[in-house]
C-alpha atoms as a PDB file:
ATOM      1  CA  UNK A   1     248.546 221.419 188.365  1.00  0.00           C
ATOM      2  CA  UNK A   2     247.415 221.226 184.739  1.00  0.00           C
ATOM      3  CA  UNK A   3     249.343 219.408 181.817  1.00  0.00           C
ATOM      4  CA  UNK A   4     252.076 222.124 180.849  1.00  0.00           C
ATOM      5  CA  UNK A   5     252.636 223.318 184.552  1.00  0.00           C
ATOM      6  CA  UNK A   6     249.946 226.330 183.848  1.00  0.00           C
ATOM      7  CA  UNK A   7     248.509 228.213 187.469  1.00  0.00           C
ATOM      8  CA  UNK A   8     244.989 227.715 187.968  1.00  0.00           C
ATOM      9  CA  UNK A   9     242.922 230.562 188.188  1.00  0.00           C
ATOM     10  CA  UNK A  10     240.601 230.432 190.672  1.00  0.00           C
ATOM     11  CA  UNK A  11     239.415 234.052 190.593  1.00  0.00           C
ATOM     12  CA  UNK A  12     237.663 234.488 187.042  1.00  0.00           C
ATOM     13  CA  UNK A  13     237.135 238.353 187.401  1.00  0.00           C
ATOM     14  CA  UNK A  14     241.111 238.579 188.402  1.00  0.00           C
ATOM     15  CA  UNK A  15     242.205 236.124 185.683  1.00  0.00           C
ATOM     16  CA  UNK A  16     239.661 237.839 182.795  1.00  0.00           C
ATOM     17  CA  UNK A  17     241.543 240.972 183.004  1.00  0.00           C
ATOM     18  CA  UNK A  18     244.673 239.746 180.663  1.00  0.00           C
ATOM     19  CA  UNK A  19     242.252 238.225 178.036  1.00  0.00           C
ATOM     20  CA  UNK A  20     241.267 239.316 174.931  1.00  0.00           C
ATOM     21  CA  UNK A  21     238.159 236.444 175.110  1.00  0.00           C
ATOM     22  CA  UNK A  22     236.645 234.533 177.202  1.00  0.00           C
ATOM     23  CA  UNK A  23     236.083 230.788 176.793  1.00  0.00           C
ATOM     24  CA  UNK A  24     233.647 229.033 179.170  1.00  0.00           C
ATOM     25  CA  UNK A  25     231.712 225.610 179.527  1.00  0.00           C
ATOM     26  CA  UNK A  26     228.013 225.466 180.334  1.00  0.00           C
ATOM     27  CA  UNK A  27     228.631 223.974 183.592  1.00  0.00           C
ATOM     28  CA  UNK A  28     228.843 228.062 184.380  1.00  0.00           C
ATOM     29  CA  UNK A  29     225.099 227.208 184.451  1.00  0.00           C
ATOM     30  CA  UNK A  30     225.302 225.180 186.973  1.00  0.00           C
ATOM     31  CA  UNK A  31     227.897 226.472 189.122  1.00  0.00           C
ATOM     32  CA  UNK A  32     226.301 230.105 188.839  1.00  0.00           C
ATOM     33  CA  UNK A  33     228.977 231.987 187.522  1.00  0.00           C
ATOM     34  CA  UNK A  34     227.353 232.489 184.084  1.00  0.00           C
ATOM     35  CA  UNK A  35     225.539 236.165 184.738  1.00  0.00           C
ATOM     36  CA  UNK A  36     228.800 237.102 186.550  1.00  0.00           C
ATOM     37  CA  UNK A  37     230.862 235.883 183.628  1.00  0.00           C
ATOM     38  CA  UNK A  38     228.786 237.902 180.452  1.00  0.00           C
ATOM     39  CA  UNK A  39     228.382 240.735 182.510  1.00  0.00           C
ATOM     40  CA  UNK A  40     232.487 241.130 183.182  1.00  0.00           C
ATOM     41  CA  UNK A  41     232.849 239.933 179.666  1.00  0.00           C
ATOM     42  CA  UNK A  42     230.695 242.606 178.002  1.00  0.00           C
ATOM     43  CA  UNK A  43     231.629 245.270 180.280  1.00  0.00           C
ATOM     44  CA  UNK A  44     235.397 244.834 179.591  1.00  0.00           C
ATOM     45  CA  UNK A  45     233.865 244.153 175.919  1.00  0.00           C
ATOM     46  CA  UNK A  46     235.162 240.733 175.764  1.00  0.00           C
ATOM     47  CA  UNK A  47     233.554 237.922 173.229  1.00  0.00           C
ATOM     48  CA  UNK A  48     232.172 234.958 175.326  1.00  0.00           C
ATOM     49  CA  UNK A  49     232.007 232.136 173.499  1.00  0.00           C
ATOM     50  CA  UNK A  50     230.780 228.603 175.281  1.00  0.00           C
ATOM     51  CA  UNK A  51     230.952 224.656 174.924  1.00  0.00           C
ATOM     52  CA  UNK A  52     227.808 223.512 176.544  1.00  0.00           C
ATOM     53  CA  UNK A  53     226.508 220.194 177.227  1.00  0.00           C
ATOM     54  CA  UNK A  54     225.610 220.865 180.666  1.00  0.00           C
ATOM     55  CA  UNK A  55     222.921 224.152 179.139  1.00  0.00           C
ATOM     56  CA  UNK A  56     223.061 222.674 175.712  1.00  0.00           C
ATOM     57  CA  UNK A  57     219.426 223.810 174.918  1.00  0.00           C
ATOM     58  CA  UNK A  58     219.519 226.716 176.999  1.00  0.00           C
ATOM     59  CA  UNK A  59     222.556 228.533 176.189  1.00  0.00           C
ATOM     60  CA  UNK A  60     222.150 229.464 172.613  1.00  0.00           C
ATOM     61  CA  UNK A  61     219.551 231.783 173.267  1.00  0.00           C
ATOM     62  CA  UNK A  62     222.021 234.151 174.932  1.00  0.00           C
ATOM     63  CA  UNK A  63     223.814 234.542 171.586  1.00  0.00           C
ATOM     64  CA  UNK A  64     223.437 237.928 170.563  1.00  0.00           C
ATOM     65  CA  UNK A  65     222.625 238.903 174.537  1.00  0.00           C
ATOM     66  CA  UNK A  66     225.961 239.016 175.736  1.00  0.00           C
ATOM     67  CA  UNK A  67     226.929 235.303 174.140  1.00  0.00           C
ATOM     68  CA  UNK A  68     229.298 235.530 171.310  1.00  0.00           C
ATOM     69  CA  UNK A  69     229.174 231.827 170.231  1.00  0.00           C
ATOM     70  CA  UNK A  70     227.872 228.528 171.577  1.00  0.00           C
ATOM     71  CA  UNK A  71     229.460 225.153 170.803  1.00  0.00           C
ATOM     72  CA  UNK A  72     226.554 223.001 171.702  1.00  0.00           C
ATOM     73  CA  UNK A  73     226.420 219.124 172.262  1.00  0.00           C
ATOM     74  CA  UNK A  74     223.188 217.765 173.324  1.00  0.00           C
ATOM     75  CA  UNK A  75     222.655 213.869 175.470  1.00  0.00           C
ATOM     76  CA  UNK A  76     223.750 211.391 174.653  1.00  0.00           C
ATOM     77  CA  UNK A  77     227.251 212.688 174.348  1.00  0.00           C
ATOM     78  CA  UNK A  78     229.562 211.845 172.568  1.00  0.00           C
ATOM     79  CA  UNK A  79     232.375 210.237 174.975  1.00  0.00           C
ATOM     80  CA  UNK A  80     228.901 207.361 176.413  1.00  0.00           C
ATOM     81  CA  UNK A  81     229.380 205.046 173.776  1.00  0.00           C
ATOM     82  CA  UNK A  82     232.545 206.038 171.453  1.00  0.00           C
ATOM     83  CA  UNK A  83     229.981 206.657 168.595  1.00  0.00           C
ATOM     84  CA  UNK A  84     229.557 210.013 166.569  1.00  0.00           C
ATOM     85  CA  UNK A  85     228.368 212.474 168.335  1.00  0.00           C
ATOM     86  CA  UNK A  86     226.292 216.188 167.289  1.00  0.00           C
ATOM     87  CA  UNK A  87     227.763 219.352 167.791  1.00  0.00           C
ATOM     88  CA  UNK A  88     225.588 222.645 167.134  1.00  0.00           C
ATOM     89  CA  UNK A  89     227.272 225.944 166.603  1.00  0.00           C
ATOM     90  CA  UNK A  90     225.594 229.166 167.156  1.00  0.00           C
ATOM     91  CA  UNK A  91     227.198 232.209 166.795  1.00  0.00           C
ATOM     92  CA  UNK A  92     227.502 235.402 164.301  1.00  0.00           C
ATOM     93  CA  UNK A  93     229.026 235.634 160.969  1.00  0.00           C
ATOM     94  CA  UNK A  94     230.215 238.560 159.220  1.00  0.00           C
ATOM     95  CA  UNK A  95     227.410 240.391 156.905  1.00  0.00           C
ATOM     96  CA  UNK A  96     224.153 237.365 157.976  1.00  0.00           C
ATOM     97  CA  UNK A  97     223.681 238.100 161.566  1.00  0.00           C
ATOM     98  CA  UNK A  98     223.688 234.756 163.083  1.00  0.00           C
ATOM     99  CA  UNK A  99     224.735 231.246 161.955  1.00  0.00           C
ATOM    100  CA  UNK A 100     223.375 227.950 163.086  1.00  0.00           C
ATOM    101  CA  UNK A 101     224.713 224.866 161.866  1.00  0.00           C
ATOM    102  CA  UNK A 102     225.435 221.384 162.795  1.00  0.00           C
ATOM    103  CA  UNK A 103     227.604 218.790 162.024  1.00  0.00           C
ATOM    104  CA  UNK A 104     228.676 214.923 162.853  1.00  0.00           C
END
């Protein structure tokens, strides 16, 4: 049981349906519910927006197709050494089309 006594989902297409977004981590990738995921996102026209280290590089370049926004940190991350750390944001802004930025 998670902190704050929430239920666990364990059915994303069952829990998606009382959202009004959809926040995922890249290990979607890996676990291959990603094309599941965007595909009941955008059908029930749902942002998706992702924190990826797991599909850091990869990820991004779904923004636009399906992605709404990518938090991005590539290796090493951040929590290895207790250093700073790099997080890249892709995603769409009002009136420019799509924003990339970074920050420390």
């Amino acid at each position: 049981v998670p902190e704050g006594g929430e239920a666990v989902a364990r059915d994303a297409a069952g829990a998606v349906g009382g959202c009004d977004a959809v926040l995922a981590s890249g290990m979607t990738l890996g676990n291959g519910t990603f094309g599941p995921l965007r595909a009941l996102a955008a059908a029930r026209g749902l942002p998706l927006v992702l924190f990826a280290q797991t599909g850091s590089a990869v990820l991004p370049r779904f923004v636009g197709a399906g992605v709404h926004a990518v938090c991005a940190e590539p290796y090493p991350f951040f929590w290895l050494d207790g250093g700073p750390g790099t997080l890249y944001r892709y995603g769409g802004l009002p009136g420019d089309g799509r924003y990339e930025g970074s920050g420390r």
